[in-house]
C-alpha atoms as a PDB file:
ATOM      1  CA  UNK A   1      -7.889 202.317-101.514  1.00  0.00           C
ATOM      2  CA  UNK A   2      -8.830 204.551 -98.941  1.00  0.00           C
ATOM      3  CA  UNK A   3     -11.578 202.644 -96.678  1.00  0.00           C
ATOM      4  CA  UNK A   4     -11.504 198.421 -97.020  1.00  0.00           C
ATOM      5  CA  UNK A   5     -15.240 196.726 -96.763  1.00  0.00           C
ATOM      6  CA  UNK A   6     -13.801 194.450 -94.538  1.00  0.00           C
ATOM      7  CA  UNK A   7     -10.895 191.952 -94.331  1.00  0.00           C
ATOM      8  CA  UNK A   8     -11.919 189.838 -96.682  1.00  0.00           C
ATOM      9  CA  UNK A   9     -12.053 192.522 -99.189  1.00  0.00           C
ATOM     10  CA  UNK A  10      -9.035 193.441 -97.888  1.00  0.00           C
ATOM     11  CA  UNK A  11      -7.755 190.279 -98.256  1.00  0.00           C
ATOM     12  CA  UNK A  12      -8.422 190.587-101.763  1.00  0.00           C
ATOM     13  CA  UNK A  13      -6.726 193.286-102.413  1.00  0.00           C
ATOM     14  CA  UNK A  14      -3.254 192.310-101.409  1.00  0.00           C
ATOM     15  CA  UNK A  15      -3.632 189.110-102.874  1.00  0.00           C
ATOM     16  CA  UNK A  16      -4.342 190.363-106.406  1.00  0.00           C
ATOM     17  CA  UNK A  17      -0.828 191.872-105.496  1.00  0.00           C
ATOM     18  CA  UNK A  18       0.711 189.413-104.015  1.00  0.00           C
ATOM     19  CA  UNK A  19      -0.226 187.086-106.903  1.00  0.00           C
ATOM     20  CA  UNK A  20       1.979 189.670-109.903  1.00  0.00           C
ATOM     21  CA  UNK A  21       5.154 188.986-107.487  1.00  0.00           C
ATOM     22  CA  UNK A  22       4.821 185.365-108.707  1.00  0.00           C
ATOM     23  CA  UNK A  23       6.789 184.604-105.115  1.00  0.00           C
ATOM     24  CA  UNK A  24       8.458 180.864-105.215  1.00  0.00           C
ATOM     25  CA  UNK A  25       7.807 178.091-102.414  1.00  0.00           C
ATOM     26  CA  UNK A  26       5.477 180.728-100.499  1.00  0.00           C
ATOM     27  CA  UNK A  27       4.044 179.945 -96.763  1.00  0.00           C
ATOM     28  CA  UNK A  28       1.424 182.608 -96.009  1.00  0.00           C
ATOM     29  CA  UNK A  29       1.645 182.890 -92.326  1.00  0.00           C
ATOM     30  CA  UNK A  30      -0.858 184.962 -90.144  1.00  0.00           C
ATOM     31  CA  UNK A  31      -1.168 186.989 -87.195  1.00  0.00           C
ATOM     32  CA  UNK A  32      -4.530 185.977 -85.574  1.00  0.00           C
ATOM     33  CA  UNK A  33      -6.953 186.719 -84.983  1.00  0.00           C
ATOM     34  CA  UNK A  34      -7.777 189.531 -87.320  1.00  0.00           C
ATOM     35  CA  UNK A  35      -5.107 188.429 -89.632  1.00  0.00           C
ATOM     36  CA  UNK A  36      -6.335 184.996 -90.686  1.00  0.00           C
ATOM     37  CA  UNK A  37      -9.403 186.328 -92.656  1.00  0.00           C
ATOM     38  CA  UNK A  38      -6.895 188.241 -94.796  1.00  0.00           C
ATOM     39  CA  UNK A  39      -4.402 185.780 -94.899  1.00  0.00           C
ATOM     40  CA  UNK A  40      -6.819 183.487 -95.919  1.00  0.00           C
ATOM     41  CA  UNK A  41      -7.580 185.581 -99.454  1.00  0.00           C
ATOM     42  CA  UNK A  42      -4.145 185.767-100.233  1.00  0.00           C
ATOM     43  CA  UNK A  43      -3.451 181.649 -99.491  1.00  0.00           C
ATOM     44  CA  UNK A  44      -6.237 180.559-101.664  1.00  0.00           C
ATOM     45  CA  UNK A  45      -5.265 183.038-104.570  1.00  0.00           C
ATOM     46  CA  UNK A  46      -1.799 182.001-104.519  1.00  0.00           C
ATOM     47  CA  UNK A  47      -2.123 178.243-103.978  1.00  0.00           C
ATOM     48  CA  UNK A  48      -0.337 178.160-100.734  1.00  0.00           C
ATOM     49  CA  UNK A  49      -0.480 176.631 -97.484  1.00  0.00           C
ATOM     50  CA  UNK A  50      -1.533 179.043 -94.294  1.00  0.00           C
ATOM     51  CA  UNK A  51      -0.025 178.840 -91.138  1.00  0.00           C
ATOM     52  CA  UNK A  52       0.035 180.790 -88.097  1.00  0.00           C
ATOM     53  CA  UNK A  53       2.365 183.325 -85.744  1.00  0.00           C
ATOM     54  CA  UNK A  54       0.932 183.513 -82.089  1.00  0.00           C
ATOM     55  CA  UNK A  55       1.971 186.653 -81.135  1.00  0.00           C
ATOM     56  CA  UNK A  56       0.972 188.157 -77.655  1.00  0.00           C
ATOM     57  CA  UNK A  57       1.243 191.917 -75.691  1.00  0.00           C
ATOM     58  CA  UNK A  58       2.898 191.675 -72.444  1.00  0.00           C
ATOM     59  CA  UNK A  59       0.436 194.565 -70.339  1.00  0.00           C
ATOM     60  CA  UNK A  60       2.154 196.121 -67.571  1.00  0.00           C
ATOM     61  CA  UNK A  61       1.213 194.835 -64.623  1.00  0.00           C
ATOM     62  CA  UNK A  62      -1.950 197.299 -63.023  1.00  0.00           C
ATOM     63  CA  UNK A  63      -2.234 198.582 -66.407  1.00  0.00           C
ATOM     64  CA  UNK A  64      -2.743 195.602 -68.798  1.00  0.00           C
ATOM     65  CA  UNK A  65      -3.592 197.834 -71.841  1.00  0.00           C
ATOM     66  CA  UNK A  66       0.323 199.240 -71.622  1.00  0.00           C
ATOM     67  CA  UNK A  67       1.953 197.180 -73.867  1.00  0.00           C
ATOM     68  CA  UNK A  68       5.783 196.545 -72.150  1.00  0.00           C
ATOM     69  CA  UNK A  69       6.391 194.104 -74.960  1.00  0.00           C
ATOM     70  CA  UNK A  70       5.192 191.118 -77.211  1.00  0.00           C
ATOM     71  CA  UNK A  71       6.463 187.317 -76.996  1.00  0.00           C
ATOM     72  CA  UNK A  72       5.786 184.975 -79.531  1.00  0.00           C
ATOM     73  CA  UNK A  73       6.148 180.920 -78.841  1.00  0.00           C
ATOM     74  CA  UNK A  74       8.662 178.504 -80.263  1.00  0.00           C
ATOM     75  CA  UNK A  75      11.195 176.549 -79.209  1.00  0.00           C
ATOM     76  CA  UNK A  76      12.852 179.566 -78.000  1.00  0.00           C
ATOM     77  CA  UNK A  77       9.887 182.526 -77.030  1.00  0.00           C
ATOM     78  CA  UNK A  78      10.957 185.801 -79.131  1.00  0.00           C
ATOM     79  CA  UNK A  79      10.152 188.866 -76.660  1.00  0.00           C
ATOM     80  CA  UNK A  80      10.344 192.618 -77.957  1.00  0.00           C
ATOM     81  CA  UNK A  81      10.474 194.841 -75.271  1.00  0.00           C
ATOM     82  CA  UNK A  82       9.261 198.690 -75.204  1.00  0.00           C
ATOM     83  CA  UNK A  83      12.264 199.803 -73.297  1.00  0.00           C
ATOM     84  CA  UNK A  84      11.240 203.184 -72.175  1.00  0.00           C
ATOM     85  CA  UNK A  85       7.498 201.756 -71.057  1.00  0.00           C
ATOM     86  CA  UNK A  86      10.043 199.128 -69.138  1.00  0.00           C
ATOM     87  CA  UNK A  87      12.167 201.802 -67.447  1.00  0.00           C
ATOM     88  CA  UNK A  88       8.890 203.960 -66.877  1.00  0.00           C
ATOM     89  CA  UNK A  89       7.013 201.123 -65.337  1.00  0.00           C
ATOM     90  CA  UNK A  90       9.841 199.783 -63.203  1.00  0.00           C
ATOM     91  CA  UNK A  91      10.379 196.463 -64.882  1.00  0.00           C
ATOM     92  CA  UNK A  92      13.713 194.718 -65.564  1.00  0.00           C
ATOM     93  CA  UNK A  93      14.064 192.011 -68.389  1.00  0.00           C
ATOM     94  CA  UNK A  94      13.448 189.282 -65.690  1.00  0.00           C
ATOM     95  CA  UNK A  95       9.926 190.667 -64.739  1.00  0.00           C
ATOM     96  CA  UNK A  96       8.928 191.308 -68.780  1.00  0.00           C
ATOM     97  CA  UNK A  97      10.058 187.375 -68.443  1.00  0.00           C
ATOM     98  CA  UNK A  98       7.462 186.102 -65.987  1.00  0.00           C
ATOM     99  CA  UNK A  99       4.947 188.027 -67.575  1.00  0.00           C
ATOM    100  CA  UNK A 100       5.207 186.600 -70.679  1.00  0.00           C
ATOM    101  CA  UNK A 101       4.755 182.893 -68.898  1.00  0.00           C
ATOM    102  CA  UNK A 102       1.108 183.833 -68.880  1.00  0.00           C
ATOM    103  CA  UNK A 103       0.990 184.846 -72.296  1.00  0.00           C
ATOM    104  CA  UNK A 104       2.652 181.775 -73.576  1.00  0.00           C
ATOM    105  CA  UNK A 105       0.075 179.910 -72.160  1.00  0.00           C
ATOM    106  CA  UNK A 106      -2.563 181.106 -73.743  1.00  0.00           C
ATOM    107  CA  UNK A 107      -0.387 181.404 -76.931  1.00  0.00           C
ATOM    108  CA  UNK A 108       0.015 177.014 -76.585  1.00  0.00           C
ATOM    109  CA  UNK A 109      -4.135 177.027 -75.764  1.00  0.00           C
ATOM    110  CA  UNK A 110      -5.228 178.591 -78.732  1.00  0.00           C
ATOM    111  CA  UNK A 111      -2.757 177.470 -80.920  1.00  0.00           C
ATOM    112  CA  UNK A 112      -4.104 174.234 -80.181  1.00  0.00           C
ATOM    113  CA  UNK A 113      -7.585 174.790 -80.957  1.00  0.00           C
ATOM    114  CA  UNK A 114      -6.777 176.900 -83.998  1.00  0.00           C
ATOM    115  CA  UNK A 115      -4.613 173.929 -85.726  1.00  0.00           C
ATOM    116  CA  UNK A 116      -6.733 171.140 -84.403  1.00  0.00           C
ATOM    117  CA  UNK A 117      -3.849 168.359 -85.176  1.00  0.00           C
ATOM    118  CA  UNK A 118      -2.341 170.526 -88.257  1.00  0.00           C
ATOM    119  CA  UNK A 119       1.815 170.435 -88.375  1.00  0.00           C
ATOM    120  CA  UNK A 120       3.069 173.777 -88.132  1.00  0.00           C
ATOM    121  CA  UNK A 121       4.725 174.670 -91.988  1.00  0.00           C
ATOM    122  CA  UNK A 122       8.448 174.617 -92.305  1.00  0.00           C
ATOM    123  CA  UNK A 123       9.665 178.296 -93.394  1.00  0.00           C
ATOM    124  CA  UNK A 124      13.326 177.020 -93.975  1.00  0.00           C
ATOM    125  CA  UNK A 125      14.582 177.903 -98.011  1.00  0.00           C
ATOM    126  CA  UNK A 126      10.532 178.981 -98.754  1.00  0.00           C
ATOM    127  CA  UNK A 127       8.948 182.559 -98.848  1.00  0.00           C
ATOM    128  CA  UNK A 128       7.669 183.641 -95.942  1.00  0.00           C
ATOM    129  CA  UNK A 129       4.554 186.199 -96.621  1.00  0.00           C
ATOM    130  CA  UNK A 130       3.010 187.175 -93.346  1.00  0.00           C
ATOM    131  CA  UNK A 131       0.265 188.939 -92.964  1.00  0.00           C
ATOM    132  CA  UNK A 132      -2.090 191.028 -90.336  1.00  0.00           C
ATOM    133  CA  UNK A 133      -5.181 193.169 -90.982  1.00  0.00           C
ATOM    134  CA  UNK A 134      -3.202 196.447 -90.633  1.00  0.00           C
ATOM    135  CA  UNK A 135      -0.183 197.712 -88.453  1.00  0.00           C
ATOM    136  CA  UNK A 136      -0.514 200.693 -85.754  1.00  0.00           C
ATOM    137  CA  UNK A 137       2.929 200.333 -83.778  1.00  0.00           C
ATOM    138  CA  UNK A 138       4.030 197.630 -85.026  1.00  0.00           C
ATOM    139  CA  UNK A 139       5.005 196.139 -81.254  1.00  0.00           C
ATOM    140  CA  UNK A 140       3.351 192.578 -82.362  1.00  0.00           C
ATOM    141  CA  UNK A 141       4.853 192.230 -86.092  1.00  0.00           C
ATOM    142  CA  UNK A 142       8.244 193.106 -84.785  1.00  0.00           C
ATOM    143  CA  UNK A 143       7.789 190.350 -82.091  1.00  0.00           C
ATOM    144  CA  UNK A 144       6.240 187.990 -85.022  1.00  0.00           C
ATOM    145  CA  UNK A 145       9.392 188.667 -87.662  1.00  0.00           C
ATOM    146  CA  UNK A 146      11.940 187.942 -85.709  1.00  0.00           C
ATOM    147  CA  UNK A 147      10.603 185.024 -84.691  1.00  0.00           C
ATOM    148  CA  UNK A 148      10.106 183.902 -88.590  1.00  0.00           C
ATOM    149  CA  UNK A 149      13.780 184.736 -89.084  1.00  0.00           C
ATOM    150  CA  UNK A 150      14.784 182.364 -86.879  1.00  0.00           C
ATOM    151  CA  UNK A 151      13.205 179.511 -89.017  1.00  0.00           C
ATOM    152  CA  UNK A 152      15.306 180.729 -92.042  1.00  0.00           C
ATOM    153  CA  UNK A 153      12.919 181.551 -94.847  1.00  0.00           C
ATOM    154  CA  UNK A 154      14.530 182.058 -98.052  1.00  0.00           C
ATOM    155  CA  UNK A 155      12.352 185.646 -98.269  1.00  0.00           C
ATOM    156  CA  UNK A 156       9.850 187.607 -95.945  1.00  0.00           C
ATOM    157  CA  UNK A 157       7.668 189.371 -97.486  1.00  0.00           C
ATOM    158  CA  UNK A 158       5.311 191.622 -94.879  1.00  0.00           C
ATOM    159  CA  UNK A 159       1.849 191.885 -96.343  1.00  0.00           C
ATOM    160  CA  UNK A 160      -0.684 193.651 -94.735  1.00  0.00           C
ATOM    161  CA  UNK A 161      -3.701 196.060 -96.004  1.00  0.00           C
ATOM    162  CA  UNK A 162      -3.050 199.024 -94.318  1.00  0.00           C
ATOM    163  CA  UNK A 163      -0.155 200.583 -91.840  1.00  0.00           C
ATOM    164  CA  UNK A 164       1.294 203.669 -90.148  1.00  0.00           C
ATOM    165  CA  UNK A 165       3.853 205.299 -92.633  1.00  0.00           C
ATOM    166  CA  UNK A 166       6.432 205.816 -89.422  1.00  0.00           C
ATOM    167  CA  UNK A 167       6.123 202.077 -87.806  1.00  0.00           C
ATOM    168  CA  UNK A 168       5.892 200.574 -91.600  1.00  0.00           C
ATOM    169  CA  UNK A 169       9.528 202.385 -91.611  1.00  0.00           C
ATOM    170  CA  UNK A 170      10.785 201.023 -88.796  1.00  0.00           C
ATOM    171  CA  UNK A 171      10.262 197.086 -90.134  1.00  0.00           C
ATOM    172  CA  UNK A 172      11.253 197.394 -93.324  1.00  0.00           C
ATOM    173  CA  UNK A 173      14.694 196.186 -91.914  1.00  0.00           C
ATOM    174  CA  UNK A 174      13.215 192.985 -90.461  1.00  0.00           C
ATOM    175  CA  UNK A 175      12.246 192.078 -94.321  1.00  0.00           C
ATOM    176  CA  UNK A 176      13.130 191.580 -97.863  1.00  0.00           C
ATOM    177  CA  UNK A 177       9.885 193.129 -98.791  1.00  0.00           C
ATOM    178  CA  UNK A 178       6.799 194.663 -98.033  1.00  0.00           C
ATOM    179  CA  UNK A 179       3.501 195.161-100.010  1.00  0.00           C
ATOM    180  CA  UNK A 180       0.864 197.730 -97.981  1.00  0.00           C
ATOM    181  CA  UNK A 181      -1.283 199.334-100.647  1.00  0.00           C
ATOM    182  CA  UNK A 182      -2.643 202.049 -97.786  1.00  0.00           C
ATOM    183  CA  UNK A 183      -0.289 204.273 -96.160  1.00  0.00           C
ATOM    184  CA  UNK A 184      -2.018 206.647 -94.692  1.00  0.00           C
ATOM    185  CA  UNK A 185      -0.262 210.449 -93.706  1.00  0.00           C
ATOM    186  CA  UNK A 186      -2.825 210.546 -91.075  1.00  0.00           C
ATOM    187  CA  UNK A 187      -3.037 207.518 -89.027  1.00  0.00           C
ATOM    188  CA  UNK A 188      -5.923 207.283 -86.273  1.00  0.00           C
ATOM    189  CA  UNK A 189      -6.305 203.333 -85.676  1.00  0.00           C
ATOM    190  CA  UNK A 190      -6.402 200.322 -88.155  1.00  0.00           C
ATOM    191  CA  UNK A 191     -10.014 199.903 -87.787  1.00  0.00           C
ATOM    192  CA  UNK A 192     -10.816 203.597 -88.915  1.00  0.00           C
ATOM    193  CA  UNK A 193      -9.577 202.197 -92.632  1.00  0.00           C
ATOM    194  CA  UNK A 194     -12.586 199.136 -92.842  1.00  0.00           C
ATOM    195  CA  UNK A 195     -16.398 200.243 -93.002  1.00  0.00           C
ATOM    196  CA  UNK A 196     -16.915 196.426 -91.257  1.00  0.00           C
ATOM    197  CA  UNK A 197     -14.428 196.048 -88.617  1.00  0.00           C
ATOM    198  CA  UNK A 198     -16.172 193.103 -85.955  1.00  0.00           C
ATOM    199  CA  UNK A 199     -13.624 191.340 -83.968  1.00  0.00           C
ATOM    200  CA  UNK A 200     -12.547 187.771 -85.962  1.00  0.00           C
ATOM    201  CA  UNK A 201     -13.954 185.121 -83.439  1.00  0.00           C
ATOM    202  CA  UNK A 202     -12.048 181.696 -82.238  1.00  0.00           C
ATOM    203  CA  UNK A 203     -14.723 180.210 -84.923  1.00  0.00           C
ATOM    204  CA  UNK A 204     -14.111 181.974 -87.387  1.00  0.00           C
ATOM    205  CA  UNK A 205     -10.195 181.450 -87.381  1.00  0.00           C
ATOM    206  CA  UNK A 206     -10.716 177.824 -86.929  1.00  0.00           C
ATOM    207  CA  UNK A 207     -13.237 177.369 -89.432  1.00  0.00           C
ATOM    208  CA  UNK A 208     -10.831 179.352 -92.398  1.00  0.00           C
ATOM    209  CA  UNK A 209      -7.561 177.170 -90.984  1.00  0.00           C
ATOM    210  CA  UNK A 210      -9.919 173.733 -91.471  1.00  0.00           C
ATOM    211  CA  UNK A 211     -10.882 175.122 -94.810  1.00  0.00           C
ATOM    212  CA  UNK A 212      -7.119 175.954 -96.009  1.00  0.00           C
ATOM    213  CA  UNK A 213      -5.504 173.111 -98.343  1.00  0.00           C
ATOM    214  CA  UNK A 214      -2.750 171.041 -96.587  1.00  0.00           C
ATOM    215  CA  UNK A 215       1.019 171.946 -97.615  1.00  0.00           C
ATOM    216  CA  UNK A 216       1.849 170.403-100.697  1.00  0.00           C
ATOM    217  CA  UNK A 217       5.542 170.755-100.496  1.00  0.00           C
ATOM    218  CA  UNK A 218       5.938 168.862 -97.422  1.00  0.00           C
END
């Protein structure tokens, strides 16, 4: 498919696909906030519970739409660092650090009004399918599988609509699978590939998380 209606068409989509794999004990875990309308397709097609990855950019400082990095919460905080945007800017590990405090705190806020009281899904011995709206440069999924391989999933499957052939490449070794339907040659920005492509508000990500069933393996 060349252009997507919008996520939830999108959503669609990879679930039909998703569903033929027939994938056992699966978690679909999402990147919000554009990734939980998708992710939410693909859970109720499948019969599975729907979690999510809070994954943040670290900005450099002066320049917040730089991305230096990504940090994810957990009991330990995965952070993926750009190391030449590091060495350009002047930062050392220790800075990235501090910067991500900030980030984590907002990560803990929204996760909080997101869940609403709802456990977080164990991953351990179950598939993992996690899912965005599309990837660019992949920064925040790189951030968000590592972190997912440290709750040791039996499989990780990366499912998202659309990506960039080149950063799709580079995170195929972070997973046991990937399903992307739309690789384009030429890739301008995700949102170029959806004719509807609002931003997903704090509503509506709460409202589909409400609406998803409760895990029934736990």
């Amino acid at each position: 498919m060349d252009r997507y209606r919008d996520r939830v068409e999108a959503g669609q989509v990879l679930a039909d696909l998703v569903a033929r794999r027939g994938f056992e004990r699966p978690v679909v875990v999402a990147l919000p906030r554009g990734g939980v309308p998708v992710a939410a397709e693909i859970a109720k097609r499948i019969g599975a519970p729907l979690d999510l990855i809070m994954v943040r950019k670290i900005g450099v400082p002066g320049h917040r739409e730089l991305a230096v990095g990504a940090v994810v919460n957990g009991d330990r905080p995965e952070i993926v660092v750009n190391e030449e945007i590091a060495r350009h800017a002047g930062l050392d590990h220790a800075d990235i650090e501090r910067l991500a405090d900030s980030e984590l705190a907002t990560i803990a806020t929204r996760r909080t009004a997101y869940l609403k009281g709802r456990k977080h899904v164990a991953l351990e011995g179950r598939t993992a399918i996690v899912v965005d709206d599309g990837i660019a440069t992949g920064a925040t999924m790189r951030a968000a599988l590592r972190a997912i391989a440290r709750q040791h999933p039996a499989h990780v499957v990366l499912a998202v609509p659309v990506a960039a052939p080149d950063s799709l490449a580079h995170l195929r070794a972070e997973v046991d699978e990937v399903i992307c339907p739309t690789q384009p040659a030429f890739f301008d920005a995700v949102g170029a590939f959806y004719a509807h492509f609002g931003q997903t508000t704090d509503e509506e990500v709460m409202q589909l998380m409400a609406a998803a069933p409760p895990d029934s393996c736990a």
